[in-house]
Protein backbone atom coordinates (compact mmCIF):
# COMPACT_ATOMS: atom_id res chain seq x y z
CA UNK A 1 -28.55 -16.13 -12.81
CA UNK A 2 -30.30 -18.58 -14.47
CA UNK A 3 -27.16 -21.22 -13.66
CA UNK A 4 -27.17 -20.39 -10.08
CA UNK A 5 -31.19 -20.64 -9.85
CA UNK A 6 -30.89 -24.14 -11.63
CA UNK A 7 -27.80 -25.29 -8.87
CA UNK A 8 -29.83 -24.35 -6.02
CA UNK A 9 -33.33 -25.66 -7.18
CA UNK A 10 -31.56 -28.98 -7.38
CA UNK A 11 -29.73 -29.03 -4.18
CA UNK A 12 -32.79 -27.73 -2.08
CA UNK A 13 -35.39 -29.77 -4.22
CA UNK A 14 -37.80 -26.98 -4.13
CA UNK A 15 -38.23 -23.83 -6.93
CA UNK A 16 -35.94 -20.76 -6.54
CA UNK A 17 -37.10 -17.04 -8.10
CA UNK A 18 -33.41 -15.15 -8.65
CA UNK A 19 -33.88 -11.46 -8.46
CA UNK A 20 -32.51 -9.12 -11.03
CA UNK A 21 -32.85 -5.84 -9.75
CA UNK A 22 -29.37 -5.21 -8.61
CA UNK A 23 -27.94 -5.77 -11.77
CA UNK A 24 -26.76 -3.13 -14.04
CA UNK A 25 -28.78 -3.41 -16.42
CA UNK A 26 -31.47 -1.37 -17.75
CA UNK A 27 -33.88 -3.82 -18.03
CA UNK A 28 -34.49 -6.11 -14.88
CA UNK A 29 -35.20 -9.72 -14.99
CA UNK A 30 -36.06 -11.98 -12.10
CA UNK A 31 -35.93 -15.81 -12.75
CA UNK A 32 -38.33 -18.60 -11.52
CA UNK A 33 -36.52 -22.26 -11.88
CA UNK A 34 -38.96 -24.69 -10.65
CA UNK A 35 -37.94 -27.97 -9.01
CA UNK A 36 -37.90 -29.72 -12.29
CA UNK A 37 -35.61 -27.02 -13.73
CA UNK A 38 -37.51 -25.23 -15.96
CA UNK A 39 -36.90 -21.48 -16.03
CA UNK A 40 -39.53 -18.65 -16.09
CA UNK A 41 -38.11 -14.77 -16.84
CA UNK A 42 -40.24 -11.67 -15.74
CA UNK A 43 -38.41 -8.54 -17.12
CA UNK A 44 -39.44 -4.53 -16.68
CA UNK A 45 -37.94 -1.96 -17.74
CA UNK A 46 -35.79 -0.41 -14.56
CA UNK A 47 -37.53 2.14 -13.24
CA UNK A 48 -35.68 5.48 -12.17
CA UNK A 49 -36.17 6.23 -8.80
CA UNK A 50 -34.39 5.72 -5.47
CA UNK A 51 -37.56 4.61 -3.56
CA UNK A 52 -36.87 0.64 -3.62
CA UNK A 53 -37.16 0.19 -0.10
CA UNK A 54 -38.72 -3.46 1.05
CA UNK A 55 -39.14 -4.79 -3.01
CA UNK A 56 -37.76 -8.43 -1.45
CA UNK A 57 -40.46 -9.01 0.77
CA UNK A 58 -43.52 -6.64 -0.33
CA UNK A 59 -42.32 -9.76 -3.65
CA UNK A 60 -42.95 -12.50 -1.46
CA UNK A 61 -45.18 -11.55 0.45
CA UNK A 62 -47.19 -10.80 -2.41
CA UNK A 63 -46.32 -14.42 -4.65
CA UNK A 64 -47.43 -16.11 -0.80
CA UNK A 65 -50.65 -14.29 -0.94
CA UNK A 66 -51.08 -15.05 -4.92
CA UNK A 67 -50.56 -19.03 -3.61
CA UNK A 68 -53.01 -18.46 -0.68
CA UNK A 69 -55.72 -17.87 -3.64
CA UNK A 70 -55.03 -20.83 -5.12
CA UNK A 71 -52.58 -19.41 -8.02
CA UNK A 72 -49.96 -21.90 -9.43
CA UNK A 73 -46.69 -20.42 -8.51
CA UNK A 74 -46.19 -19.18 -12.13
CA UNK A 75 -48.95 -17.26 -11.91
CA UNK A 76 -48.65 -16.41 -8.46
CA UNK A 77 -45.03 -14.84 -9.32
CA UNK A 78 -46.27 -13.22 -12.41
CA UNK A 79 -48.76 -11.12 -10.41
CA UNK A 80 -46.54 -10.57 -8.13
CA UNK A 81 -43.94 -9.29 -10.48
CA UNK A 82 -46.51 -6.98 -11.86
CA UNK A 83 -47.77 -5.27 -8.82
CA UNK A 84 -44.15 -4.41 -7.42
CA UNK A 85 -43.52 -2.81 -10.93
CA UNK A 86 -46.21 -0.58 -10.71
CA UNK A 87 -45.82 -0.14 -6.81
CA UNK A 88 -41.86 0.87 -7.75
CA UNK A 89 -43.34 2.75 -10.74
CA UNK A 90 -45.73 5.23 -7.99
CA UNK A 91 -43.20 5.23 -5.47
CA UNK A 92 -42.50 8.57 -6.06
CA UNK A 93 -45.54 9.61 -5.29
CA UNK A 94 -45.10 9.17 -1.80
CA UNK A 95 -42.71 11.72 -0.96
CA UNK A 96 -41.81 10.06 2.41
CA UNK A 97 -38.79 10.67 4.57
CA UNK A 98 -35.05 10.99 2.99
CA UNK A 99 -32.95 8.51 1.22
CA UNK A 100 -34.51 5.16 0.03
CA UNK A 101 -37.74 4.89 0.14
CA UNK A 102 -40.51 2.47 -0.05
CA UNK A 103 -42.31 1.44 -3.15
CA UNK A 104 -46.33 2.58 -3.23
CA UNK A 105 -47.77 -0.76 -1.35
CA UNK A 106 -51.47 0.71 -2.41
CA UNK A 107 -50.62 1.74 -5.74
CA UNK A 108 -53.63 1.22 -7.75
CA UNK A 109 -56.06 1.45 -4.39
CA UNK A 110 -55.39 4.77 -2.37
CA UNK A 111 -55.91 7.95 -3.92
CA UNK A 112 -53.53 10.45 -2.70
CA UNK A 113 -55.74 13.52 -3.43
CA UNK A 114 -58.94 12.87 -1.42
């Protein structure tokens, strides 16, 4: 991961985060490589549910709004990293429609019981 992250940081010129959480593995580990090719892990342990639906963008849209505070992208990824844990942690909670479902977006905000 980290190989292909480095190959395509230097042929777009920009950073690349590689995510992990198709792997097989029980722990997942994304990887930031920044342009000038030094790599970043974040690693959780996998969490065992089926309710993954929309990690990929509630990720990025979450490291965009991490940069729109002024976070260095480090930061702004590690935060990001963080929430979607927990929000893939509560998904559970939910209990919305069949098959995959999403991960808990307000995790940490909205109180199911009230």
């Amino acid at each position: 991961m980290e190989r292909q992250g480095r190959e395509i940081a230097m042929l777009a010129g920009t950073a690349v985060l590689v995510k992990g959480g198709h792997s097989d593995s029980r722990i997942c580990t994304d990887i930031l490589v920044e342009r000038d090719g030094q790599a970043c892990r974040h690693s959780a342990v996998r969490s065992p549910t089926r309710n993954t639906h929309g990690t990929g963008c509630t990720y990025s849209a979450a490291i965009a709004a991490g940069l729109a505070k002024g976070l260095a992208l480090q930061e702004a990824v590690a935060g990001a990293h963080s929430f979607l844990q927990r929000a893939i942690r509560a998904a559970d909670e939910l209990e919305i429609g069949s098959g995959h479902g999403p991960v808990h977006h307000f995790v940490g905000i909205w109180d199911q019981n009230v």
